[in-house]
Protein backbone atom coordinates (compact mmCIF):
# COMPACT_ATOMS: atom_id res chain seq x y z
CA UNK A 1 -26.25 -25.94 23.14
CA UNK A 2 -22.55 -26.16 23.92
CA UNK A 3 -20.63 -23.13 25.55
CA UNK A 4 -17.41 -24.60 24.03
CA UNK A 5 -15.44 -21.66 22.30
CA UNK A 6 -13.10 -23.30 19.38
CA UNK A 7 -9.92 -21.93 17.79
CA UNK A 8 -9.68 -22.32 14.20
CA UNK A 9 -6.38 -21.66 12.36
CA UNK A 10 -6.21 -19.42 8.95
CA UNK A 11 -5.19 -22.12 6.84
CA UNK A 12 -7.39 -25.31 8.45
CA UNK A 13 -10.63 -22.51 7.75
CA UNK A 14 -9.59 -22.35 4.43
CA UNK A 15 -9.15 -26.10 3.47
CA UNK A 16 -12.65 -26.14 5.24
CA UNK A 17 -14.08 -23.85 3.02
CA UNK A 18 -12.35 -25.65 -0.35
CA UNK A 19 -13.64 -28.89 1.18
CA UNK A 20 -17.37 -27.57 1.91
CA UNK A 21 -16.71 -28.72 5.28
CA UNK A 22 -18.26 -25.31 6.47
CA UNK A 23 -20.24 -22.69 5.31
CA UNK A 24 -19.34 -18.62 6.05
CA UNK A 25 -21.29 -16.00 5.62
CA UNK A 26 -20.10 -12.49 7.14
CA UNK A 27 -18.61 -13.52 10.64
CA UNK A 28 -20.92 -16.91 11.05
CA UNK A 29 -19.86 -19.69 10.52
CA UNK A 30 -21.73 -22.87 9.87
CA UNK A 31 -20.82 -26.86 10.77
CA UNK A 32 -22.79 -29.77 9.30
CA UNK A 33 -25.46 -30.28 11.76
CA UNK A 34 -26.37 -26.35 11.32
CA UNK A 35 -23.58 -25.60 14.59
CA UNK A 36 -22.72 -22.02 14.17
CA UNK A 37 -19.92 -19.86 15.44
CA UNK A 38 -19.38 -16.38 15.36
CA UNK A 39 -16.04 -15.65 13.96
CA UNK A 40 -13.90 -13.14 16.16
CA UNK A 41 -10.16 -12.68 14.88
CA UNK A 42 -7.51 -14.42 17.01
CA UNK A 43 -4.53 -15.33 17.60
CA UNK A 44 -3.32 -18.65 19.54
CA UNK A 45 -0.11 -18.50 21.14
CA UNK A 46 2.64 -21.25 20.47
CA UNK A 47 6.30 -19.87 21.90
CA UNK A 48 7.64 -17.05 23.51
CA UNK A 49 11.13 -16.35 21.55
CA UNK A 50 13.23 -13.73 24.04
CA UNK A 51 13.86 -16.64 26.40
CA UNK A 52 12.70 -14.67 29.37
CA UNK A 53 10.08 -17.18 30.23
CA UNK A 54 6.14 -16.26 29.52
CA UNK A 55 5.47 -14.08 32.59
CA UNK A 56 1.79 -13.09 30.75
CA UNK A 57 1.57 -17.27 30.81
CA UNK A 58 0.02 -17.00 27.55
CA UNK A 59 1.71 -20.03 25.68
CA UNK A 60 -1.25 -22.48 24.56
CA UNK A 61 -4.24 -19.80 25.27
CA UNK A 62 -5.99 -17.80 22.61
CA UNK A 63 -6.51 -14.18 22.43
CA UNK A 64 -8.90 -12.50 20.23
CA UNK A 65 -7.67 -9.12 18.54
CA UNK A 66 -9.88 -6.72 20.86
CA UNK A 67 -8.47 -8.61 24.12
CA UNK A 68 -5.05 -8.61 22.84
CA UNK A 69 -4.48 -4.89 22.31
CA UNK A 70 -6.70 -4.34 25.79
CA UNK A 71 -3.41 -5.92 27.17
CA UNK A 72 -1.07 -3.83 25.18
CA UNK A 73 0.09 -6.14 22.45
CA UNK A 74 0.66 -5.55 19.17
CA UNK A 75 0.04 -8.33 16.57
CA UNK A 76 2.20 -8.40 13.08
CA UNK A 77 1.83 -11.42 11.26
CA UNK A 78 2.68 -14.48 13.35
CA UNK A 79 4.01 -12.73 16.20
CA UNK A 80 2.97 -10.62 19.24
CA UNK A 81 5.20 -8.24 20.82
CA UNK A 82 3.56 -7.95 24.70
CA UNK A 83 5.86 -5.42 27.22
CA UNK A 84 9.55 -7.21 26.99
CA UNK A 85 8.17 -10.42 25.34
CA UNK A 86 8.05 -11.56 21.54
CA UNK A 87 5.78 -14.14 20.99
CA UNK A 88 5.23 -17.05 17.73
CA UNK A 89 1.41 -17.07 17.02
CA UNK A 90 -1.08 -18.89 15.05
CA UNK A 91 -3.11 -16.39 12.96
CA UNK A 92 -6.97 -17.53 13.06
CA UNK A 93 -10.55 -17.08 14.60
CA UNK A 94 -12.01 -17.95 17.84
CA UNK A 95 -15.57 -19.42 17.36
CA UNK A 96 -18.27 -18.29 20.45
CA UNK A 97 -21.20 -20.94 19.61
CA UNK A 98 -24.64 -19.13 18.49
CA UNK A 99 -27.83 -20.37 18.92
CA UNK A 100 -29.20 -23.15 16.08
CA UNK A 101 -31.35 -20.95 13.48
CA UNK A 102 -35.06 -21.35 14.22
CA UNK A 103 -35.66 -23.31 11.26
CA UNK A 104 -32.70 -25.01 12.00
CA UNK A 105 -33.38 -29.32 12.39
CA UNK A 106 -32.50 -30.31 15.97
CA UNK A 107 -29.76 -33.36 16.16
CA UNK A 108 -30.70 -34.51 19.77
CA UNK A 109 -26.78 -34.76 20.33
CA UNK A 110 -27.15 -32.35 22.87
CA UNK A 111 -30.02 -33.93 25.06
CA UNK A 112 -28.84 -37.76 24.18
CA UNK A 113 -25.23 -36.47 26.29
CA UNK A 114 -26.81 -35.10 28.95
CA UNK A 115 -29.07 -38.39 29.26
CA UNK A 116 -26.04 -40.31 28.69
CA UNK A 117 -24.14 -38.18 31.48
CA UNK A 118 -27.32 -38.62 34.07
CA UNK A 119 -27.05 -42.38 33.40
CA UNK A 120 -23.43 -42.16 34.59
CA UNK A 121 -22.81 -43.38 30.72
CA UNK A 122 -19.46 -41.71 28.77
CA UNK A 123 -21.19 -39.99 25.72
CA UNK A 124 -18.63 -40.18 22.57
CA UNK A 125 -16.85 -37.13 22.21
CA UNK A 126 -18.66 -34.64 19.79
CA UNK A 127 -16.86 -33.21 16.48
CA UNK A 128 -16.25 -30.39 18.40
CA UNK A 129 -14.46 -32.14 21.17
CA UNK A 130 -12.52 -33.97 19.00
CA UNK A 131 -11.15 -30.96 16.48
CA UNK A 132 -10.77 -28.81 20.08
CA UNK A 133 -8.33 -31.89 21.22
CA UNK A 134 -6.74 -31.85 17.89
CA UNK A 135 -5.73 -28.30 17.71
CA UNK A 136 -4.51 -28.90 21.07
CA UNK A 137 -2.48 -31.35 19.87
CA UNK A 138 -0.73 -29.33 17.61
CA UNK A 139 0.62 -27.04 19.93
CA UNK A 140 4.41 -27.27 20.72
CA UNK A 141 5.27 -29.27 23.80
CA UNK A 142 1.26 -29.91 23.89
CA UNK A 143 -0.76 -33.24 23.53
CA UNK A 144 -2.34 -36.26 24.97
């Protein structure tokens, strides 16, 4: 199973959910190919506005709600106020992989990359991978 945590934005979620793209039920939610997430709320950071610099170097990282106010911030709408520093977020959920359901089909994508990986073979980026990289390259001043 991956360890891979994943950041999904408010709005991509819900064109997901209009699209049947994933399933939700409670704070799971499901991929095709039965990968679930649990759904902690989160917030990814995209600019800090004061122009003091990001002393908390939090630009580009994700914090979920509990962590967030653990630090002292406070989290209106799209922005985070942290000590002297006003910060632009992105309103979503961080996804901590769960364990397939018992009943759940195995895919074999798993053990065919790690056999691909012993070989010294490149396995093709998963669906994961590739949504991870493009949220990354959404991010202001981010990208490959």
């Amino acid at each position: 199973m991956s360890t891979h945590r994943l950041f999904v934005a408010q709005d991509v979620l819900d064109r997901w959910m209009v699209d049947e793209a994933v399933s939700v039920e409670g704070d799971v939610m499901t991929l095709d190919g039965n990968q679930r997430f649990r759904l902690l709320s989160a917030v990814c950071f995209t600019e800090e506005l004061t122009g003091e610099g990001d002393p908390h170097e939090l630009i580009g990282r994700v914090k979920d709600l509990e962590t967030l106010s653990g630090l002292g911030g406070e989290h209106v709408s799209d922005s985070v106020i942290l000590g002297d520093n006003a910060y632009t977020v992105v309103e979503g959920f961080l996804g901590e992989p769960l364990e397939p359901e018992p009943d759940a089909e195995a895919s074999g994508s798993d053990l065919a990359s790690a056999t691909l990986s012993a070989l010294g073979e490149k396995a093709e980026s998963s669906e994961i991978d590739l949504l991870a990289q493009f949220f990354l390259d959404q991010l202001p001043g981010k990208g490959s």
